[in-house]
Protein backbone atom coordinates (compact mmCIF):
# COMPACT_ATOMS: atom_id res chain seq x y z
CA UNK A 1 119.80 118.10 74.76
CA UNK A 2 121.99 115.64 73.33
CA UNK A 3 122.83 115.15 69.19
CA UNK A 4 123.51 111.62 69.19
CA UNK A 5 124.88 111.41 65.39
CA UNK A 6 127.40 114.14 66.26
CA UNK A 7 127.89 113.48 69.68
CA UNK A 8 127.32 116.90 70.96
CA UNK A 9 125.42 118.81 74.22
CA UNK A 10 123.58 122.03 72.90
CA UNK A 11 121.95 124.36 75.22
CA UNK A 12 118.54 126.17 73.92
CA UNK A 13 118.23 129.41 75.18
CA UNK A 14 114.78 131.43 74.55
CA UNK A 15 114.10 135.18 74.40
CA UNK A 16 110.85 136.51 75.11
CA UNK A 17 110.01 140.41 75.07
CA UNK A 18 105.89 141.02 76.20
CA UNK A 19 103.57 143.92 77.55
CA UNK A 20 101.25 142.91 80.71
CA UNK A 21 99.24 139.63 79.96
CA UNK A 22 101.28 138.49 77.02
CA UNK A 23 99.76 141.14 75.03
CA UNK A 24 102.73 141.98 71.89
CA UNK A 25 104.43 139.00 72.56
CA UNK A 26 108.06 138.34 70.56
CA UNK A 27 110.15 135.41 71.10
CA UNK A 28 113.53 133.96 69.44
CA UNK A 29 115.75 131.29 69.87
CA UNK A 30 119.35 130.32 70.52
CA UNK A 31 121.56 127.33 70.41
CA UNK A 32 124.73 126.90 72.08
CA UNK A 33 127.21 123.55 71.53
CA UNK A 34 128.70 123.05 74.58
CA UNK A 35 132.27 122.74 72.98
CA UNK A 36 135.76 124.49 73.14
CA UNK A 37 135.53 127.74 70.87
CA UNK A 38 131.52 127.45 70.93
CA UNK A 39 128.94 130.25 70.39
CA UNK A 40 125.45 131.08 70.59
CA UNK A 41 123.77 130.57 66.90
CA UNK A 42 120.21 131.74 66.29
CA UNK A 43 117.65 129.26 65.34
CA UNK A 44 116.09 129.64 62.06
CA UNK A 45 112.20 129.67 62.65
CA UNK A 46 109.14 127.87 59.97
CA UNK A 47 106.75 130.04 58.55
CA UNK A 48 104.14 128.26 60.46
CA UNK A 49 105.99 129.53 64.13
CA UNK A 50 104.31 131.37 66.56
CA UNK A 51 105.99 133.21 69.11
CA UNK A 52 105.50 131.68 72.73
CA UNK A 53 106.75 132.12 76.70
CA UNK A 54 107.55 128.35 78.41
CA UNK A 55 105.99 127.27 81.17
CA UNK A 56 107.68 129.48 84.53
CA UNK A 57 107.68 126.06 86.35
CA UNK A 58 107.85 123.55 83.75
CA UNK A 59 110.00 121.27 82.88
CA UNK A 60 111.30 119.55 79.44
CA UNK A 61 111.40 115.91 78.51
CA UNK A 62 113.90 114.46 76.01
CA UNK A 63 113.25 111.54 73.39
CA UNK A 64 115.86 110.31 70.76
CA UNK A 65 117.43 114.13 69.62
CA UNK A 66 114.17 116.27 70.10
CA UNK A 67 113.43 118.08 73.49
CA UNK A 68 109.97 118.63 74.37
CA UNK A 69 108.44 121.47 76.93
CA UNK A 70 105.21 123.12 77.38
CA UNK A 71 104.68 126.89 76.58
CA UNK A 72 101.84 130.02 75.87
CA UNK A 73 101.05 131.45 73.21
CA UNK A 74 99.14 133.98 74.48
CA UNK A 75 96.41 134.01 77.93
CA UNK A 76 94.55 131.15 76.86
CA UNK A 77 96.33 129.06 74.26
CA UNK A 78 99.31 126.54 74.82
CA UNK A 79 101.49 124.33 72.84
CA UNK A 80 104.15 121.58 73.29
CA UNK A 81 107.37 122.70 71.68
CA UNK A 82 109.47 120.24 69.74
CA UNK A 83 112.89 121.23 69.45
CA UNK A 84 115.15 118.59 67.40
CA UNK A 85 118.82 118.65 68.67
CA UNK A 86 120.15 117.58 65.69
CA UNK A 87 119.27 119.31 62.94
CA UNK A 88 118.38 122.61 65.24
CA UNK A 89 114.67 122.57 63.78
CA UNK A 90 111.43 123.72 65.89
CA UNK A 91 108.27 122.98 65.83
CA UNK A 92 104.64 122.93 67.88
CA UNK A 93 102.03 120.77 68.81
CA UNK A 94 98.74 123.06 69.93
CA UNK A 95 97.22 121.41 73.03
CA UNK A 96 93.29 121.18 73.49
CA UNK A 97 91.80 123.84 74.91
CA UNK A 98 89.80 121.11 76.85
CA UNK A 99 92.57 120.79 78.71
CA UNK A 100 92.58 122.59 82.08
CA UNK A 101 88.79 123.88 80.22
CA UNK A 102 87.30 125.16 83.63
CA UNK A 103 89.97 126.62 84.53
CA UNK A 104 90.07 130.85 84.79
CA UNK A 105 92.52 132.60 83.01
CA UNK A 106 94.94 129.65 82.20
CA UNK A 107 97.79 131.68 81.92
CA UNK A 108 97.99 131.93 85.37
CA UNK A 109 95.66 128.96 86.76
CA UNK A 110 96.62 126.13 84.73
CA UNK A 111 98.82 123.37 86.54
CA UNK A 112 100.02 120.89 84.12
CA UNK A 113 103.20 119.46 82.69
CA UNK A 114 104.26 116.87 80.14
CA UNK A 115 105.73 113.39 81.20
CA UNK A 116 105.96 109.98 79.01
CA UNK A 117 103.68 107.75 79.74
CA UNK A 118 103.62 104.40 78.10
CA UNK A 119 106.26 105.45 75.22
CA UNK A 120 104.06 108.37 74.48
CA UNK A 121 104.03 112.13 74.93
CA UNK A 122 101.72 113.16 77.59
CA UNK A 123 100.37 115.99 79.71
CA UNK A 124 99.03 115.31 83.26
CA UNK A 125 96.64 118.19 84.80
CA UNK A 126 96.73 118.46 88.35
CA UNK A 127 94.84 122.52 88.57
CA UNK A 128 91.97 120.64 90.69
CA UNK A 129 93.97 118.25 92.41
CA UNK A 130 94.20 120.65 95.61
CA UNK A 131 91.13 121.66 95.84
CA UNK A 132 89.18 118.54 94.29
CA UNK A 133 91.13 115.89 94.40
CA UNK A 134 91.09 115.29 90.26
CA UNK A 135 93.27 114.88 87.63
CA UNK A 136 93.30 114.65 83.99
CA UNK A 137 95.78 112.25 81.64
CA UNK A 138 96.05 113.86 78.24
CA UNK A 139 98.28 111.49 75.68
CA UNK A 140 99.35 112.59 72.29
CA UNK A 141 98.86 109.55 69.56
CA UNK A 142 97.41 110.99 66.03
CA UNK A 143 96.09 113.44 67.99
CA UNK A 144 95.39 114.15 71.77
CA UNK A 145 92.92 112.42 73.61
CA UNK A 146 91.60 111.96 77.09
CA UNK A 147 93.03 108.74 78.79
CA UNK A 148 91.91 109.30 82.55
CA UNK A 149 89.94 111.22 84.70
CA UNK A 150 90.95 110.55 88.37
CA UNK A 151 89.40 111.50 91.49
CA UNK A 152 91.54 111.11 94.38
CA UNK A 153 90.40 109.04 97.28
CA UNK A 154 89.17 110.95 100.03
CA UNK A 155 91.21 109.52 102.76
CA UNK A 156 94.25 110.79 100.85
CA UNK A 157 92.59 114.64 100.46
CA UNK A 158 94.89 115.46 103.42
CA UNK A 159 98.50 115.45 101.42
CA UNK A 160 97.41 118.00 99.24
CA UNK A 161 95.25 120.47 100.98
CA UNK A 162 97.01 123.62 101.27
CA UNK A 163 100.31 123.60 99.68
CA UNK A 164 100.89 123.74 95.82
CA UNK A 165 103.00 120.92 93.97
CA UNK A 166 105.24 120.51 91.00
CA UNK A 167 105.43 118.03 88.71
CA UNK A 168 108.74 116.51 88.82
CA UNK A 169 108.52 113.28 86.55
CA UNK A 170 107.31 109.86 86.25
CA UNK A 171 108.61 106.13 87.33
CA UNK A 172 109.07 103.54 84.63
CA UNK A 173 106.31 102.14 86.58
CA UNK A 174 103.96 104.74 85.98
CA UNK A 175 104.13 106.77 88.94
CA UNK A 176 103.83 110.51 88.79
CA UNK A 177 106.21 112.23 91.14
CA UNK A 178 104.92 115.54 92.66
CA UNK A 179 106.70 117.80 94.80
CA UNK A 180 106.08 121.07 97.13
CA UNK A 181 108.25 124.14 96.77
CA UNK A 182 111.64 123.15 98.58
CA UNK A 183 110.97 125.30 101.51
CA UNK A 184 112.29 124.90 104.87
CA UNK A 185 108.30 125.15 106.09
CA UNK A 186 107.76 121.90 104.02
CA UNK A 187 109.88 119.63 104.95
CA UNK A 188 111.32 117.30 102.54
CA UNK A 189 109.02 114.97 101.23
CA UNK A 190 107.63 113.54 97.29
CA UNK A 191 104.10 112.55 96.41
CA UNK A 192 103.92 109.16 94.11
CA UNK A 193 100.63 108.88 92.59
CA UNK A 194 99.97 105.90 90.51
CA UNK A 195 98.19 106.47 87.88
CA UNK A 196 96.94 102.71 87.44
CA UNK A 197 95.52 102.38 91.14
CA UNK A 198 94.59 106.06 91.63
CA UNK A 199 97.14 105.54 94.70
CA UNK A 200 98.72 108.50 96.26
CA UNK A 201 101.98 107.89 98.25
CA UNK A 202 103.90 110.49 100.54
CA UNK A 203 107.50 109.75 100.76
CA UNK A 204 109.93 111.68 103.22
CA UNK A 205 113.20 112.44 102.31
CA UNK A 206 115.40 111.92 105.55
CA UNK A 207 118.99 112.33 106.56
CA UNK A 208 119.35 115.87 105.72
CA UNK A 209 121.86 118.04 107.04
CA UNK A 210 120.67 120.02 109.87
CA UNK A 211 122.84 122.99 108.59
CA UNK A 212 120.50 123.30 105.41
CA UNK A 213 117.40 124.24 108.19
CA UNK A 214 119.01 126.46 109.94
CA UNK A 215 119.89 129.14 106.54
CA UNK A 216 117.53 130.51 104.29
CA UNK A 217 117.20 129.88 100.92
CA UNK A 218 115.33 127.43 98.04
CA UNK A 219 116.50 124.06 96.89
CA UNK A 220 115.29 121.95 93.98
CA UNK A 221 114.84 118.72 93.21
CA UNK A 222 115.69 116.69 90.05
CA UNK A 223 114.00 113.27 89.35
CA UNK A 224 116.26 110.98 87.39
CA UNK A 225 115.06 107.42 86.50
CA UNK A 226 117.98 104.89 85.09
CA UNK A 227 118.94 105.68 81.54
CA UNK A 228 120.12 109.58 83.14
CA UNK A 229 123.20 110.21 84.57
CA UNK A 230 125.15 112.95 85.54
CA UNK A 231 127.63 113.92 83.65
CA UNK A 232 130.85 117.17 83.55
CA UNK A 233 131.20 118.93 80.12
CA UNK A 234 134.38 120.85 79.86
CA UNK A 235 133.96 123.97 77.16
């Protein structure tokens, strides 16, 4: 994340030690500057802290100084953990249990991931979308409520059946972008799905190399709407 009083690029690293099923689970936390002469620093934790494992596939948004990302607590509890940049201070937001409330054994189940979505922190469910075609919109205000239930239409059904899909980010437009596993067997392709028409969109990613088919291997992919850019930190 970026400290935008100080001008400075820290890297949060977390440490998690656990038994099978989270059972005994210990976490810390470490901040590196991304500066000449820099060094890791561990965070100082609240009383109120509970120790927590992030997401395996999820991903973290950013807003002013404070980085967000989704994490466990233990098999059936999650939180959104705030972590602000600046000051190096952490804190939690427990989501509802409602969400994902069907599904067994969240831990391993669950398939949701924050995004903003109109200025606001928000967590968009997708566990039934394969096999039934819903979703759930979760926005935190004062507190979290339910914003939209969506069942997908069935003459879309077909782009999700059988293959399991990451949430990658949203449009400025509103527009959830999902994505399979980068796998050769895929193909490269991104589902839009409008979350204001319950439209979903398939859109193939052409002009790739022929070189990249014919190794094996994984690649990612990184949404990036306007106000990101790439940048080269020398340390």
């Amino acid at each position: 994340g970026h400290d935008p009083v100080n001008d400075q690029y820290k890297l949060l690293c977390t440490v998690v030690i656990s038994s099978d099923h989270l059972r005994n689970l210990k976490s810390e936390h470490w901040v590196f500057v991304l500066e000449a002469g820099g060094s890791w620093k561990k965070v100082v934790l609240p009383e109120s802290y509970h120790s927590h494992v992030p997401f395996a596939l999820g991903r973290s948004i950013s807003s002013g100084s404070v980085v967000r990302y989704m994490a466990w607590r233990d098999n059936y509890h999650c939180e959104v953990v705030c972590f602000d940049v600046r000051s190096e201070e952490l804190t939690t937001i427990l989501v509802p249990r409602d969400v994902g409330l069907h599904v067994r054994i969240p831990v391993f189940h669950l398939k949701a991931d924050l995004i903003e979505y109109g200025g606001e922190i928000a967590i968009f469910d997708h566990s039934y979308l394969q096999d039934g075609g819903e979703t759930e919109l979760w926005v935190l205000e004062k507190e979290w409520s339910r914003k939209k239930s969506l069942v997908l239409q069935p003459c879309q059904r077909h782009l999700v059946n059988d293959v399991e899909l990451i949430v990658k980010g949203i449009t400025q437009d509103g527009k959830v972008i999902l994505a399979p596993p980068l796998e050769m067997s895929y193909g490269f392709y991104i589902l839009c799905y409008d979350l204001q028409s319950n439209d979903l969109r398939k859109v193939e990613i052409q002009g790739i190399p022929q070189v990249w088919y014919d190794k094996e291997g994984y690649f990612d992919l990184r949404y990036m709407d306007e106000s990101e850019s790439v940048i080269y930190l020398e340390t």
